[in-house]
N, C-alpha and C. Protein backbone atom coordinates (compact mmCIF):
# COMPACT_ATOMS: atom_id res chain seq x y z
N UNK A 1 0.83 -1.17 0.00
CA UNK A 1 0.00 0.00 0.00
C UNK A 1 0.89 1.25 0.00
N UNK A 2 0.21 2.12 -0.48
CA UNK A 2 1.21 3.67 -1.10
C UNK A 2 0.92 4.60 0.38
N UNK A 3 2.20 4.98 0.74
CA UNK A 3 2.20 6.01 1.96
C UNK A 3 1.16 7.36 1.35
N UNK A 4 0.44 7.73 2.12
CA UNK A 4 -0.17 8.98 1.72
C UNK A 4 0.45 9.76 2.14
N UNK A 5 0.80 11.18 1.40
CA UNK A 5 0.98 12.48 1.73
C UNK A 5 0.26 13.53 2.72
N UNK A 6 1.40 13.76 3.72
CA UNK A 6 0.81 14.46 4.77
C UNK A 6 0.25 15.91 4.25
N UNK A 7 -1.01 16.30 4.38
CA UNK A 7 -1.29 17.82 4.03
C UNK A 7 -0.82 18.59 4.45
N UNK A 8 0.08 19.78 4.19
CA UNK A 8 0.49 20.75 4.82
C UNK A 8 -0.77 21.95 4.78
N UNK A 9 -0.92 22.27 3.29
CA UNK A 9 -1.41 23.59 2.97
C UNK A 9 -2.73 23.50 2.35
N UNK A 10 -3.71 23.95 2.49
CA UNK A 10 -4.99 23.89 1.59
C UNK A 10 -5.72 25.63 1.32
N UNK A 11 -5.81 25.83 0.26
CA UNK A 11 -6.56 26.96 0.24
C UNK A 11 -8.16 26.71 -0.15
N UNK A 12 -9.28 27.95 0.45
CA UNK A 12 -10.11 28.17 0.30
C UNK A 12 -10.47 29.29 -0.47
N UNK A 13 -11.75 28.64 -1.25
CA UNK A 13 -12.40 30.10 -1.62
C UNK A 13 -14.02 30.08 -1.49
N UNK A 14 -14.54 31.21 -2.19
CA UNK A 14 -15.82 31.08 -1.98
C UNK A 14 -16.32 31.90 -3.34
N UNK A 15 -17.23 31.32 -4.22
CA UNK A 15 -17.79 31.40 -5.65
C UNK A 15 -18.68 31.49 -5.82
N UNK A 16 -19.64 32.87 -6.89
CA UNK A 16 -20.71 33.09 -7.09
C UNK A 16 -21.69 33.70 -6.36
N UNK A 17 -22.87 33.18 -6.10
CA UNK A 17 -23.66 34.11 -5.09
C UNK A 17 -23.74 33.78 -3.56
N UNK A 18 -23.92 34.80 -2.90
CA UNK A 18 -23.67 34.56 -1.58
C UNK A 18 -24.75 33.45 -1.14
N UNK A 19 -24.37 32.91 -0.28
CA UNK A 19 -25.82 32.09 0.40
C UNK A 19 -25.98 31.63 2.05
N UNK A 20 -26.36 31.12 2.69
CA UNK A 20 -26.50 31.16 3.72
C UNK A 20 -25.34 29.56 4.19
N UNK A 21 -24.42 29.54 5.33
CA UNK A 21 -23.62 28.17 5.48
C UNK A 21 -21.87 28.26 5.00
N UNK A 22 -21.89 29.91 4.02
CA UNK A 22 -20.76 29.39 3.73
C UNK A 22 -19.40 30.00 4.59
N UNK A 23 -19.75 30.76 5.67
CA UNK A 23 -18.87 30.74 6.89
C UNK A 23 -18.89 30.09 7.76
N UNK A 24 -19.90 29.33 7.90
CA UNK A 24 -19.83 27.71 8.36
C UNK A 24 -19.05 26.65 8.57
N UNK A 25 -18.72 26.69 6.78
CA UNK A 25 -17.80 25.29 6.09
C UNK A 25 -16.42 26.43 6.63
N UNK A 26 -16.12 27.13 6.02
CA UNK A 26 -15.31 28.20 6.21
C UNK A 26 -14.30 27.79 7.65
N UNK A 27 -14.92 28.22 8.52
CA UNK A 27 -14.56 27.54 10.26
C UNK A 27 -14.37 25.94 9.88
N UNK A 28 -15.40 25.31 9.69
CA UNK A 28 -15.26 24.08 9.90
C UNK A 28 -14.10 23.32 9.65
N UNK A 29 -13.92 24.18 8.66
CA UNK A 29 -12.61 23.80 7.25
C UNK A 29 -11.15 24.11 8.26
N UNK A 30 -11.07 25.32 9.04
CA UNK A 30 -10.16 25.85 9.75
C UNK A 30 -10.19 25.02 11.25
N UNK A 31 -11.41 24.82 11.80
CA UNK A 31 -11.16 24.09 12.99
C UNK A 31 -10.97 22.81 13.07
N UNK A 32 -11.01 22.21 11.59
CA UNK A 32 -10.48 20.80 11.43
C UNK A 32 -9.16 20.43 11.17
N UNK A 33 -8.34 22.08 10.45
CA UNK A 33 -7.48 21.54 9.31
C UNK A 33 -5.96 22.34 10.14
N UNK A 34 -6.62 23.36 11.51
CA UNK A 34 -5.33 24.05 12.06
C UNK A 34 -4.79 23.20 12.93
N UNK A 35 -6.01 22.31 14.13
CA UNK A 35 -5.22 21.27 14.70
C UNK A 35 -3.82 20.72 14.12
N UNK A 36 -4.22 20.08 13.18
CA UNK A 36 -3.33 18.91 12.48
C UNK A 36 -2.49 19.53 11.83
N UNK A 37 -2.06 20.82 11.86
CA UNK A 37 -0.50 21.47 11.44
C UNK A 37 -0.92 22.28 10.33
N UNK A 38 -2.35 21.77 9.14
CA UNK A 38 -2.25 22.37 7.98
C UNK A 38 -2.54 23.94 7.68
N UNK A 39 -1.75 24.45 7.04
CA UNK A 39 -2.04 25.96 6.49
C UNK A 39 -3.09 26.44 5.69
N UNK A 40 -3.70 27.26 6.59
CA UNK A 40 -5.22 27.66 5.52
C UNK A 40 -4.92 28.67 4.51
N UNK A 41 -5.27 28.53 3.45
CA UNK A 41 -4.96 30.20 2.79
C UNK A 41 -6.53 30.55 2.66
N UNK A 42 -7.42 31.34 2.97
CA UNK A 42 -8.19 31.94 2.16
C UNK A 42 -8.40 33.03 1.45
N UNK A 43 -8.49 32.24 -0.21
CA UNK A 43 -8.54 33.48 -1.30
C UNK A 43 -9.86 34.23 -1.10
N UNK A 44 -9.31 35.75 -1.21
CA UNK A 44 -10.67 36.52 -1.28
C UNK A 44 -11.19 36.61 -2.30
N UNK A 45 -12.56 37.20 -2.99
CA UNK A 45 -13.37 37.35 -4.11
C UNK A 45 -13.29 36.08 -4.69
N UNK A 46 -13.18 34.65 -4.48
CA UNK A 46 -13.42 33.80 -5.28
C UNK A 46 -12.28 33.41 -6.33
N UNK A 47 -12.31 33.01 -7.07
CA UNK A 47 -11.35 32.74 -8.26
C UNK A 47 -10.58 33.70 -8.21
N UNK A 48 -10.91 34.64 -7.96
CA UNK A 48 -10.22 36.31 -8.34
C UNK A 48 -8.89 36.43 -7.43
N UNK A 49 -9.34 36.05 -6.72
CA UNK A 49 -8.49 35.86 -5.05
C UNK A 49 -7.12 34.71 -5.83
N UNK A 50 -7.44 33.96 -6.21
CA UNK A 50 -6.73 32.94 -6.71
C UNK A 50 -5.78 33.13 -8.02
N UNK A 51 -6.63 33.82 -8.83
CA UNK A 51 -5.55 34.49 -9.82
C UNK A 51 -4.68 35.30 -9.38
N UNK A 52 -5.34 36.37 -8.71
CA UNK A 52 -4.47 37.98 -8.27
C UNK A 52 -3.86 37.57 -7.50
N UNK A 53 -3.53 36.20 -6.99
CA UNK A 53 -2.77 35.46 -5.37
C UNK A 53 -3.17 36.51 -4.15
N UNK A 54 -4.21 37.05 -3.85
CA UNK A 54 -4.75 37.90 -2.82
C UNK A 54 -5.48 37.01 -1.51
N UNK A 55 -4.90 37.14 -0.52
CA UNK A 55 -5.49 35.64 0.53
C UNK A 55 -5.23 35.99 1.82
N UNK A 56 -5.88 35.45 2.66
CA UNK A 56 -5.67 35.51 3.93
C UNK A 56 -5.03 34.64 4.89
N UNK A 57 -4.51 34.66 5.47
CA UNK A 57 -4.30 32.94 6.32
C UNK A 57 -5.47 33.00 7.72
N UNK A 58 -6.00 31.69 7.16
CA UNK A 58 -7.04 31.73 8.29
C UNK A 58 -6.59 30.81 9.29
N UNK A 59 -6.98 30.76 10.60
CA UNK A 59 -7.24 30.32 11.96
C UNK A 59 -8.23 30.55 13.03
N UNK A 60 -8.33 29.57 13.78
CA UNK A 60 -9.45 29.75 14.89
C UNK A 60 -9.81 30.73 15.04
N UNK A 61 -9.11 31.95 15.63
CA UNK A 61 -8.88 33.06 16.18
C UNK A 61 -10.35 33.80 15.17
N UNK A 62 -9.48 33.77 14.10
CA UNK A 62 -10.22 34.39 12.84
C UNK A 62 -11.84 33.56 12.53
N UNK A 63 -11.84 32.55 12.73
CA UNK A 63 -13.29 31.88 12.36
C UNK A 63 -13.97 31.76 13.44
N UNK A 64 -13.45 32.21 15.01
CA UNK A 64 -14.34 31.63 16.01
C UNK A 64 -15.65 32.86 15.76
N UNK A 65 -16.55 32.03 16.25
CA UNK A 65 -17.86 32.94 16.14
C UNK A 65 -18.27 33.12 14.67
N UNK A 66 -18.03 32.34 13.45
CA UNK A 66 -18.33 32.19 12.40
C UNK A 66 -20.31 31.63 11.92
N UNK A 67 -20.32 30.71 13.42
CA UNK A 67 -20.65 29.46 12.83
C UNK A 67 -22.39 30.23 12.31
N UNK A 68 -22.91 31.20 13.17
CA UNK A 68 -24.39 31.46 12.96
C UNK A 68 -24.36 33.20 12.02
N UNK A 69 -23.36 33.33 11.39
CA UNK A 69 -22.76 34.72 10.70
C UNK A 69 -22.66 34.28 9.39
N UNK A 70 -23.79 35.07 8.33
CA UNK A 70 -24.49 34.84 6.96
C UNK A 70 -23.25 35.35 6.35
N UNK A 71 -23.14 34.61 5.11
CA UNK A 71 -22.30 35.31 4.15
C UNK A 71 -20.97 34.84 4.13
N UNK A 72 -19.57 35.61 3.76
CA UNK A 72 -18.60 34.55 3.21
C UNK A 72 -17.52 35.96 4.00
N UNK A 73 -16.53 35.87 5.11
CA UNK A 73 -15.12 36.66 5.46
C UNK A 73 -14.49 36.68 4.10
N UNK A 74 -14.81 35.47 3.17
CA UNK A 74 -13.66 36.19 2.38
C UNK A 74 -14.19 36.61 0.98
N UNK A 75 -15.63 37.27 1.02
CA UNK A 75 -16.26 37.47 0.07
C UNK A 75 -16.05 36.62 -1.26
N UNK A 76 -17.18 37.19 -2.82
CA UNK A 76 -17.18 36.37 -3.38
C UNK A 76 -17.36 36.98 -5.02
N UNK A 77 -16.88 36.54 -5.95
CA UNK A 77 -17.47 36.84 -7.07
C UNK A 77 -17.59 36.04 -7.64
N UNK A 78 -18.09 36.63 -9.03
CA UNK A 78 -18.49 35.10 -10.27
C UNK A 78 -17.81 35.22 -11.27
N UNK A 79 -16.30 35.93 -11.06
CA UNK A 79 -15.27 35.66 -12.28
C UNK A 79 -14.56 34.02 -12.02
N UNK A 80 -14.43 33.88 -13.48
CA UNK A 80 -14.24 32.51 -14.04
C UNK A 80 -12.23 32.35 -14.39
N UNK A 81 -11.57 31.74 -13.81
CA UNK A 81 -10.14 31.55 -14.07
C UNK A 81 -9.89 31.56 -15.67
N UNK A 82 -10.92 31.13 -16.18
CA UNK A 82 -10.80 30.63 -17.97
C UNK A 82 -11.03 32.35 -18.51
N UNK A 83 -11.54 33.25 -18.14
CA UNK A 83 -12.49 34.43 -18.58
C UNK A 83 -12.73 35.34 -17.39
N UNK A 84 -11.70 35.45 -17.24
CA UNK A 84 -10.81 36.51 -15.76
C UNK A 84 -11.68 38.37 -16.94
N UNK A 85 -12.30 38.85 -16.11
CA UNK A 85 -12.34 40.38 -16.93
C UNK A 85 -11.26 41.30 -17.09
N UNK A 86 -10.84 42.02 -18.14
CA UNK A 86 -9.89 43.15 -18.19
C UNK A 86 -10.00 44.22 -18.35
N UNK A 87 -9.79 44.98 -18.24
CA UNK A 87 -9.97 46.64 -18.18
C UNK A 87 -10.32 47.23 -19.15
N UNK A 88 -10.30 46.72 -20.12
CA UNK A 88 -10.65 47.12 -21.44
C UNK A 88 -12.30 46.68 -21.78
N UNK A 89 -12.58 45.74 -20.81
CA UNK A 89 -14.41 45.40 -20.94
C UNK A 89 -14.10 43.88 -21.89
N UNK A 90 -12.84 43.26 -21.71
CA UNK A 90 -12.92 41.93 -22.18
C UNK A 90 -12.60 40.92 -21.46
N UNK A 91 -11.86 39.92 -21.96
CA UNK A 91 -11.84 38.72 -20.94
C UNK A 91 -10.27 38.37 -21.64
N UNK A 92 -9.71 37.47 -20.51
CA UNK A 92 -8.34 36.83 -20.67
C UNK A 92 -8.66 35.63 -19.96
N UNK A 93 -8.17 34.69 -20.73
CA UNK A 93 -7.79 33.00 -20.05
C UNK A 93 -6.19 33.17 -18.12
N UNK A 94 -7.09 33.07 -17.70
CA UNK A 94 -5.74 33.39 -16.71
C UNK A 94 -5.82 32.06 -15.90
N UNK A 95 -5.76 30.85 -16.45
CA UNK A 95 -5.69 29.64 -15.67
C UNK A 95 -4.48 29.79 -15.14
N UNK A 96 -3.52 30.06 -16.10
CA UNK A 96 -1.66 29.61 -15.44
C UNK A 96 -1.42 30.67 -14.42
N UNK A 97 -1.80 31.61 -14.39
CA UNK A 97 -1.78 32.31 -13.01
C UNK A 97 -2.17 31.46 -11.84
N UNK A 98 -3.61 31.00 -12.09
CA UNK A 98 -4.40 30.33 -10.96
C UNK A 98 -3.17 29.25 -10.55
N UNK A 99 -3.08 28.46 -11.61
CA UNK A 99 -1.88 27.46 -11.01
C UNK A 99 -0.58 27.94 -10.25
N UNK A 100 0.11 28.71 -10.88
CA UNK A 100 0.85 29.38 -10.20
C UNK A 100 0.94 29.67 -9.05
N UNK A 101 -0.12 30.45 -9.09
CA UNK A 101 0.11 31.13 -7.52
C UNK A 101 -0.32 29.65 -6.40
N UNK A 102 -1.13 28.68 -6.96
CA UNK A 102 -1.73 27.98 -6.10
C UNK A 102 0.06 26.65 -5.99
N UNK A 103 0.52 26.71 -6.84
CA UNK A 103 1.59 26.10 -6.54
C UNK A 103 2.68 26.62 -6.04
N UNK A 104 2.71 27.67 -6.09
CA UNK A 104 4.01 29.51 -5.31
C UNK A 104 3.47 28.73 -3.84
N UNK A 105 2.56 28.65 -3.85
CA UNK A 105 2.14 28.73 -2.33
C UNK A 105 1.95 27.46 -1.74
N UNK A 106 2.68 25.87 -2.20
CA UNK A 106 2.68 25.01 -2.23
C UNK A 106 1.51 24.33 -1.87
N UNK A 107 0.14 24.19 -2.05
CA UNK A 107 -0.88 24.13 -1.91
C UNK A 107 -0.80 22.87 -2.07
N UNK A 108 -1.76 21.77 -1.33
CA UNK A 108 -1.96 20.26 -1.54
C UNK A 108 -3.72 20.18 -1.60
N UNK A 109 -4.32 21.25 -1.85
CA UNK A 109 -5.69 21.02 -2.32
C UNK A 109 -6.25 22.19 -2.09
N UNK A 110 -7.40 22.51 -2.68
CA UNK A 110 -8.15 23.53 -2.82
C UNK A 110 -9.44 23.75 -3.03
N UNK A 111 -9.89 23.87 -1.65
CA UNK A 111 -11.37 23.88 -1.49
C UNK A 111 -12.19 24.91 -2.29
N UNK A 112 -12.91 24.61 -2.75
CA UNK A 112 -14.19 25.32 -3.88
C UNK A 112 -15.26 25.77 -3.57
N UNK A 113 -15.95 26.65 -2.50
CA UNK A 113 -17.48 26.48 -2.10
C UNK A 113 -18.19 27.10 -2.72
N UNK A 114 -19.01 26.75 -3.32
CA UNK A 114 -20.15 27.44 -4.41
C UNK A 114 -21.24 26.40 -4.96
N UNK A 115 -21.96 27.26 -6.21
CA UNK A 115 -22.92 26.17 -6.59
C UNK A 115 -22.37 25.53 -7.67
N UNK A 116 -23.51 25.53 -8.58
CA UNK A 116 -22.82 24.96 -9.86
C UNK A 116 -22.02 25.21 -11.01
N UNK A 117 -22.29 26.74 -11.16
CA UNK A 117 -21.11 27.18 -12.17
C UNK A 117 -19.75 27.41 -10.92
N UNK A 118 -19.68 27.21 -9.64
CA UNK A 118 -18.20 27.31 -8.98
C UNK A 118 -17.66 25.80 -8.98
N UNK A 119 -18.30 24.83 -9.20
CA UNK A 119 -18.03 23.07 -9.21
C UNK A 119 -17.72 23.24 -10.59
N UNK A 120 -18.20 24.03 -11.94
CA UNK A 120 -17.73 23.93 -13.32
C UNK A 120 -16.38 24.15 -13.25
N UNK A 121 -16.40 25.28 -12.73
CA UNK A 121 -15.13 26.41 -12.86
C UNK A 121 -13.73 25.33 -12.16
N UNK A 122 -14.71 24.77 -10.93
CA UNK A 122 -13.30 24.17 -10.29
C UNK A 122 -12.82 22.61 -10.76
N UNK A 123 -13.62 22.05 -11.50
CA UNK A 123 -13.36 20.73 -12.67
C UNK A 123 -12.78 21.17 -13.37
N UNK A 124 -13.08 22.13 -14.73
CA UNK A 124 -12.42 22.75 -15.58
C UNK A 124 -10.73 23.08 -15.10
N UNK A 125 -10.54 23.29 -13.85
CA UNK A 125 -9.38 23.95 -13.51
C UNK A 125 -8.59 22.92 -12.95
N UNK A 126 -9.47 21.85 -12.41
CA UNK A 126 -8.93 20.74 -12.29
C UNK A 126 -8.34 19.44 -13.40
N UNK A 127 -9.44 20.06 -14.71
CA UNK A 127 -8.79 19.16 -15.40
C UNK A 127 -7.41 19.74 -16.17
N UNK A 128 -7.58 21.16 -16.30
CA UNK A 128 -6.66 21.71 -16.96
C UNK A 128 -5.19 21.56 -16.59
N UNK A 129 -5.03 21.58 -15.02
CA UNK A 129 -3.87 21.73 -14.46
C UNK A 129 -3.75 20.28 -13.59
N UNK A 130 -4.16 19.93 -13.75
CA UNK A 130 -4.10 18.44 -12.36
C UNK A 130 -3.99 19.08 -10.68
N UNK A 131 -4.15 20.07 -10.65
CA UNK A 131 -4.12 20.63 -9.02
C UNK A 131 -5.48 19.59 -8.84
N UNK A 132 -5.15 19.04 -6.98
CA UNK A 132 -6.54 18.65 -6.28
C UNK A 132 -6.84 19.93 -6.14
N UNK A 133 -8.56 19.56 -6.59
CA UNK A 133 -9.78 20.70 -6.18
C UNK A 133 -10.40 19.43 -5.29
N UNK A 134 -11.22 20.55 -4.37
CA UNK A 134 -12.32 19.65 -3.34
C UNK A 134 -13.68 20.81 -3.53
């Protein structure tokens, strides 16, 4: 049987429209994952957070009192890694950023919370680059 790899680092984000639960997972994610040594990153605005490498490091400290508090600490948008917007009112493919920065920052998985176009976005990005998405 194959030794598994210890997690060090996992980043979070949060995708699309706000909804009720997702500072919830948020904590949950942090009060499960700081015990056991691992490094939280959470990207802000969603994907956006992830391209622009813009993040927080989360911990208890930071999530206690999360659990009954609507909405997302690390806010959220509905830009797409494939169709990132540019200043000009168009779009750019900025996957290799996303990878980048998510590998700069030695990341061993990367939590996704959203609905269904944030599960597209994070397959698509998963298949593109082989990073674990969760």
């Amino acid at each position: 049987m194959a030794k598994q790899k210890r997690i060090r680092a996992v980043g979070i984000l949060t995708s699309g429209g706000d909804c009720p639960g997702l500072n919830a997972v948020i904590r949950a994610v942090t009060k499960t994952l700081e015990p056991e040594g691992v490094e939280i990153f959470g990207f802000l605005e969603g994907f956006t957070g992830l391209v622009e490498n813009r993040y927080v490091k989360l911990n208890d400290r930071q999530t206690s009192g999360l659990l009954t508090v609507g909405g997302t600490i690390l806010r959220t948008s509905r830009n797409k890694p494939h169709k990132m917007p540019t200043a000009d009112g168009g779009f750019r493919d900025m996957t290799g950023a996303a990878v980048e920065n998510y590998r700069r920052l030695n990341l061993d998985a990367l939590i996704c919370l959203g609905g269904g176009g944030t599960q597209k976005n994070a397959y698509r990005l998963s298949q593109q680059s082989e990073i674990n998405v969760i």
